[in-house]
C-alpha atoms as a PDB file:
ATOM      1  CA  UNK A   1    -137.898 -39.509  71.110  1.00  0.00           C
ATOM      2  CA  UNK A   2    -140.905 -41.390  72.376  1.00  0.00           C
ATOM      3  CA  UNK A   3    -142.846 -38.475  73.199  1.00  0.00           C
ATOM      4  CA  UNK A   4    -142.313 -36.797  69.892  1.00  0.00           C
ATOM      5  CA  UNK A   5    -143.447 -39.949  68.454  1.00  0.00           C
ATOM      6  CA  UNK A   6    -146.603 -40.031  70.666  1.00  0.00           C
ATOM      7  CA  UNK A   7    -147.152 -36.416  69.606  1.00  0.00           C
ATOM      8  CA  UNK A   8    -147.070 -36.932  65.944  1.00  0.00           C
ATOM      9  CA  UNK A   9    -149.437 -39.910  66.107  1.00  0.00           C
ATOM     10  CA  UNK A  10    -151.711 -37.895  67.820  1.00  0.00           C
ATOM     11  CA  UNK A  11    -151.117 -35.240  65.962  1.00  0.00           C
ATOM     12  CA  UNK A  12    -151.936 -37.590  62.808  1.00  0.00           C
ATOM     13  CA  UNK A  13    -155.335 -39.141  64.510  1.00  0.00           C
ATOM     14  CA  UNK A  14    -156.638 -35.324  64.997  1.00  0.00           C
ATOM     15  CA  UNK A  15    -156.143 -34.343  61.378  1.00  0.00           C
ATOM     16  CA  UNK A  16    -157.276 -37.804  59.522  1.00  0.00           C
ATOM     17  CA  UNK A  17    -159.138 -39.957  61.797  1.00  0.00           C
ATOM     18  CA  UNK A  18    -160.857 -37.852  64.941  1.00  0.00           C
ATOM     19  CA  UNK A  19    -162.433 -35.509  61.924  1.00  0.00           C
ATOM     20  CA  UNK A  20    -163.555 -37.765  59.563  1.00  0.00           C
ATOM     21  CA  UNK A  21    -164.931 -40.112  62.328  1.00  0.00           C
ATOM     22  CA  UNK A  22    -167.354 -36.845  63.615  1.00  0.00           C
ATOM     23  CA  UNK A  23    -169.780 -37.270  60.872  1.00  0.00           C
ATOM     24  CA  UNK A  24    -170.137 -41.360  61.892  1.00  0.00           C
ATOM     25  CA  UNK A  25    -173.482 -42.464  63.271  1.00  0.00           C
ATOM     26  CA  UNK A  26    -172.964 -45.874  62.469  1.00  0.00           C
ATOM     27  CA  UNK A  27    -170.625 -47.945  60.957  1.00  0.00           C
ATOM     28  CA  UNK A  28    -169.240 -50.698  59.084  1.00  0.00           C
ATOM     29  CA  UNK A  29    -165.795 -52.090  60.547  1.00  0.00           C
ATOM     30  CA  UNK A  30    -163.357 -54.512  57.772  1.00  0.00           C
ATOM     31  CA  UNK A  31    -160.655 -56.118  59.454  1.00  0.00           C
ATOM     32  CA  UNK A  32    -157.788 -58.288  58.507  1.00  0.00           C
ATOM     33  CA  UNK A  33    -155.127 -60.335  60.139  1.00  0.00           C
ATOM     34  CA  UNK A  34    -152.283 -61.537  59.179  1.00  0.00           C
ATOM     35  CA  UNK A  35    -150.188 -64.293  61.268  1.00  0.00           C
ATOM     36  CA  UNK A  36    -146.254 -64.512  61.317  1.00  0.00           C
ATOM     37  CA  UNK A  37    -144.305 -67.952  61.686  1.00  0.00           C
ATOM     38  CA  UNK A  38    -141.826 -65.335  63.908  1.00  0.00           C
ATOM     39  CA  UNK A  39    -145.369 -64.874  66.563  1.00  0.00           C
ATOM     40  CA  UNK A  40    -146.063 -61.365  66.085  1.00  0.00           C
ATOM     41  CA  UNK A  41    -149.111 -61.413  64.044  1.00  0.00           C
ATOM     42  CA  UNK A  42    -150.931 -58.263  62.841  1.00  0.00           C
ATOM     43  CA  UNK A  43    -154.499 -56.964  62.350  1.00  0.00           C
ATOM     44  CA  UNK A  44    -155.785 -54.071  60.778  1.00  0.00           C
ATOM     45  CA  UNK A  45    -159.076 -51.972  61.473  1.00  0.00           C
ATOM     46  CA  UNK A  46    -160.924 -50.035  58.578  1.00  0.00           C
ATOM     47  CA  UNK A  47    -163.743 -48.375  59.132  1.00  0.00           C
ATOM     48  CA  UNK A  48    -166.560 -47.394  56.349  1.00  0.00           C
ATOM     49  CA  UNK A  49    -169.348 -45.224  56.848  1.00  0.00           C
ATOM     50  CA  UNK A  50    -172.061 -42.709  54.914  1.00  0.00           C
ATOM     51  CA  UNK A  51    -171.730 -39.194  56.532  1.00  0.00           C
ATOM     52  CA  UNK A  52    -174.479 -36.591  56.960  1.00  0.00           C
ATOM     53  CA  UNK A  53    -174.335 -35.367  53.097  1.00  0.00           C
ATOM     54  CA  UNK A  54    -174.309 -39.082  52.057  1.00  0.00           C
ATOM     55  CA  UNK A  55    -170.899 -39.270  51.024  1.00  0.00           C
ATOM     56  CA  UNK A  56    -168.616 -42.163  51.888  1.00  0.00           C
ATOM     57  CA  UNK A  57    -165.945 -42.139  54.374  1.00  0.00           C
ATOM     58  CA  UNK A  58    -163.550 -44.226  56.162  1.00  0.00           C
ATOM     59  CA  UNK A  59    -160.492 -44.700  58.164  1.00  0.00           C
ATOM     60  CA  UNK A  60    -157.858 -46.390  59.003  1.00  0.00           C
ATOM     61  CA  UNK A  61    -158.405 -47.053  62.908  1.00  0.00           C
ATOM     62  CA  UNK A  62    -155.529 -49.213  64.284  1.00  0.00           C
ATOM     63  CA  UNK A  63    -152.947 -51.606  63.128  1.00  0.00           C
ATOM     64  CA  UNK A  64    -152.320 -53.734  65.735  1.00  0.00           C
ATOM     65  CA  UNK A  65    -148.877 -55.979  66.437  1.00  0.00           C
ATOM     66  CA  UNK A  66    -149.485 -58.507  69.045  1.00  0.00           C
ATOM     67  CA  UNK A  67    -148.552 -61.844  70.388  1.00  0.00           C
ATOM     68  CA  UNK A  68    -152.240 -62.518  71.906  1.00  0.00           C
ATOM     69  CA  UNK A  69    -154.174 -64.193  69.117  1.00  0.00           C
ATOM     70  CA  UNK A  70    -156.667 -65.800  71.459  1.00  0.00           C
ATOM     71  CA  UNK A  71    -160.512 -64.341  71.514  1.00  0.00           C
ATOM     72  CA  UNK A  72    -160.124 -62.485  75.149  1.00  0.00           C
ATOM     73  CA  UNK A  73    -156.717 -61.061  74.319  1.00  0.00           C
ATOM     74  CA  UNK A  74    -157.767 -59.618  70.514  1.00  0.00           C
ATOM     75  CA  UNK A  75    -161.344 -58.784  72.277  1.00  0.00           C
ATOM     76  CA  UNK A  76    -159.405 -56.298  74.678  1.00  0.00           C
ATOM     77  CA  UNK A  77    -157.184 -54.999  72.126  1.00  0.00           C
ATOM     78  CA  UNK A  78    -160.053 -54.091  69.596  1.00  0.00           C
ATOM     79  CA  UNK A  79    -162.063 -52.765  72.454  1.00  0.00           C
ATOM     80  CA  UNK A  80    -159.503 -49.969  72.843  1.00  0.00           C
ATOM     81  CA  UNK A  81    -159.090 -49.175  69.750  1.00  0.00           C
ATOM     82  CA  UNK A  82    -162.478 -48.898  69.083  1.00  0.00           C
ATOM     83  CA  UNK A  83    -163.128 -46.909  72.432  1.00  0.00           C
ATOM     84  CA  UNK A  84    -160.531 -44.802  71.894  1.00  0.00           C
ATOM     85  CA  UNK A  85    -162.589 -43.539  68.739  1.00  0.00           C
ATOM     86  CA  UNK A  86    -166.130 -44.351  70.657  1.00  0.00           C
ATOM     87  CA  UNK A  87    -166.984 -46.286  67.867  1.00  0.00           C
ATOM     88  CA  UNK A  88    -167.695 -49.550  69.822  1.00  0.00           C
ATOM     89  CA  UNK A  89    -171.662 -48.693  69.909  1.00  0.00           C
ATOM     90  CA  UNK A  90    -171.868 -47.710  66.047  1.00  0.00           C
ATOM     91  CA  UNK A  91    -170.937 -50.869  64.390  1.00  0.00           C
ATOM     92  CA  UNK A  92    -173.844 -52.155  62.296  1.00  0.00           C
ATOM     93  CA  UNK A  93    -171.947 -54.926  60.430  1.00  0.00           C
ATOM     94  CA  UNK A  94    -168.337 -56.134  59.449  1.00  0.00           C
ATOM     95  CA  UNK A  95    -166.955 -58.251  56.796  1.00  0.00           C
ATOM     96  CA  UNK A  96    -163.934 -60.762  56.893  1.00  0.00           C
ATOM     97  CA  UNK A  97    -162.494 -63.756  54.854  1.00  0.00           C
ATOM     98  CA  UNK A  98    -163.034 -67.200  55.804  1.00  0.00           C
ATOM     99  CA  UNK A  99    -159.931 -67.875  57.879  1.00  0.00           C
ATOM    100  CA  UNK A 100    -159.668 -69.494  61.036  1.00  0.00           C
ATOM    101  CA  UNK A 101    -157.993 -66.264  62.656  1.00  0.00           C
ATOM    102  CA  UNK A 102    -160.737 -64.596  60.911  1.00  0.00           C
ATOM    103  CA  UNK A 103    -163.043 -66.437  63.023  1.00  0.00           C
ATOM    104  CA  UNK A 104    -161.556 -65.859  66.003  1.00  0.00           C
ATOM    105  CA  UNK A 105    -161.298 -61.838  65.412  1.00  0.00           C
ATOM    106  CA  UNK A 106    -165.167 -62.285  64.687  1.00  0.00           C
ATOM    107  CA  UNK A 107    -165.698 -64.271  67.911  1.00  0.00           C
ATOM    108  CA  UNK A 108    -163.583 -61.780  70.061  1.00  0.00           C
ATOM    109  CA  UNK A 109    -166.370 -58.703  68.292  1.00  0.00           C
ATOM    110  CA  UNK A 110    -169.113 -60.493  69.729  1.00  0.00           C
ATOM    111  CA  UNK A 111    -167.850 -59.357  73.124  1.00  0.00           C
ATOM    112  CA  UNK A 112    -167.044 -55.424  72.581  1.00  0.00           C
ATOM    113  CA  UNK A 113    -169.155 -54.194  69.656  1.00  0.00           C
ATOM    114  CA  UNK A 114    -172.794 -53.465  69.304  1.00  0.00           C
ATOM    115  CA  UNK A 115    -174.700 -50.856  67.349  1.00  0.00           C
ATOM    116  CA  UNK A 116    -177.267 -49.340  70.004  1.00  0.00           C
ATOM    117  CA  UNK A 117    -177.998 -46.697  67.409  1.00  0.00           C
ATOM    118  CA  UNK A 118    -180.213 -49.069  65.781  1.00  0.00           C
ATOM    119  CA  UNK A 119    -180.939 -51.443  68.762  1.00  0.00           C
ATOM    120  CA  UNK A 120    -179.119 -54.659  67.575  1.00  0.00           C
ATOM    121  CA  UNK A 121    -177.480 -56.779  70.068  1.00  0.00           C
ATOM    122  CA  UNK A 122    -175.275 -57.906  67.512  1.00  0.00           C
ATOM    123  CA  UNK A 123    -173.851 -56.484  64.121  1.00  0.00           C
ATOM    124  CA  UNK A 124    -174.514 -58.281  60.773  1.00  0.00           C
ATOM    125  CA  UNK A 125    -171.364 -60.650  59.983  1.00  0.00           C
ATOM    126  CA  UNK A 126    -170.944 -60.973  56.071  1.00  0.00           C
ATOM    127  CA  UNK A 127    -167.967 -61.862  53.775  1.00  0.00           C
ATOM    128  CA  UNK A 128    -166.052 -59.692  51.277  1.00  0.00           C
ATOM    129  CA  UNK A 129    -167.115 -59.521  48.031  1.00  0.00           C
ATOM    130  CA  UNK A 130    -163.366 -58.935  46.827  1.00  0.00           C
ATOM    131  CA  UNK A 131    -162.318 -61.832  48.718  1.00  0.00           C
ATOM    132  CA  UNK A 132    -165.273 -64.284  47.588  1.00  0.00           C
ATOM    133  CA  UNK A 133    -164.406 -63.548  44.008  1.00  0.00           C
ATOM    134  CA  UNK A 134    -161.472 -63.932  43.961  1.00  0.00           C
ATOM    135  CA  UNK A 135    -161.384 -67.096  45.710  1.00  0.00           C
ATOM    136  CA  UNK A 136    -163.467 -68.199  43.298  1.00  0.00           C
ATOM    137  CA  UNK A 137    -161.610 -67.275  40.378  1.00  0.00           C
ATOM    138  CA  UNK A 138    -158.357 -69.517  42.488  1.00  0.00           C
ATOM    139  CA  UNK A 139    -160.340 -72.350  42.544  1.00  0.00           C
ATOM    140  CA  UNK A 140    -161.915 -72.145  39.065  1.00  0.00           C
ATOM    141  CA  UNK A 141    -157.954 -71.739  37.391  1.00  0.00           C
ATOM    142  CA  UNK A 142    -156.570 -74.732  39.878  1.00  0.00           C
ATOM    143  CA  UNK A 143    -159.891 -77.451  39.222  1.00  0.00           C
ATOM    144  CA  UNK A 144    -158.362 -78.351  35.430  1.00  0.00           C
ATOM    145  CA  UNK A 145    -161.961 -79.511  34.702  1.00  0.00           C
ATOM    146  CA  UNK A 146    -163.369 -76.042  35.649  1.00  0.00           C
ATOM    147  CA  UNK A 147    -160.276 -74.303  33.766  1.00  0.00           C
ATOM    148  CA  UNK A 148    -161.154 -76.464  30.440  1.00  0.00           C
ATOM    149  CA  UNK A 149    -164.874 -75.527  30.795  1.00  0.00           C
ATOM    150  CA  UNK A 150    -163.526 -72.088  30.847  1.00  0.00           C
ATOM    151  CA  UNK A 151    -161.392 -72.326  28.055  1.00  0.00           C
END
């Protein structure tokens, strides 16, 4: 069963990720991470990217179960996933949310991504539009004399 298993998710990476990822020079990488009270947290990697005709594409790269949320353990895990695409020397930049396991994801990039393409030692860290917004819009509706200015 295993092997049929490993077959189809190979079989999957050819057809949706290993194609679309052929037309990446560079890249932007999105990540999330989500922790459980149970220990097995998970983290997601999304890759976003203009291709030769200037279109946008992206991917889903790895979703990642694990009980090693420290910055070494999450910097090897992201390095294979990232190697296993050769993607770790065409990140230009990546986004997150301003959690603490956020932070440490960030932290653990430091070590295994660079964008040589363009010669930086060190992609661009930004936040997430989606995210800032809307954490704005929380704060604005729960700060009752914010939500009566609104009103």
């Amino acid at each position: 069963m295993n092997d049929i298993l490993l077959r189809l998710i190979e079989k999957t990476k050819k057809k949706f990720i290993y194609e679309v990822l052929e037309a990446c020079d560079t890249c932007t990488l999105n990540f999330d991470l989500w922790m459980s009270r149970g220990g097995m947290d998970t983290f997601v990697l999304i890759v976003h990217f203009l291709n030769h005709d200037w279109e946008h594409g992206h991917g889903s790269i790895g979703l990642v179960e694990t009980t090693k949320t420290s910055r070494v353990a999450m910097a090897i895990q992201v390095n294979e996933v990232l190697t296993s695409y050769g993607l770790n020397v065409k990140i230009m930049a990546y986004v997150k949310d301003e959690g603490n396991n956020i932070n440490t994801m960030t932290s653990a990039l430091t070590f295994v991504v660079s964008c040589e393409l363009l010669r930086l030692t060190m992609p661009f860290r930004g936040s997430c539009w989606g995210h800032a917004i809307y954490k704005c819009c929380q704060y604005a509706t729960n700060d009752t004399k914010v939500f009566i200015g609104l009103t």
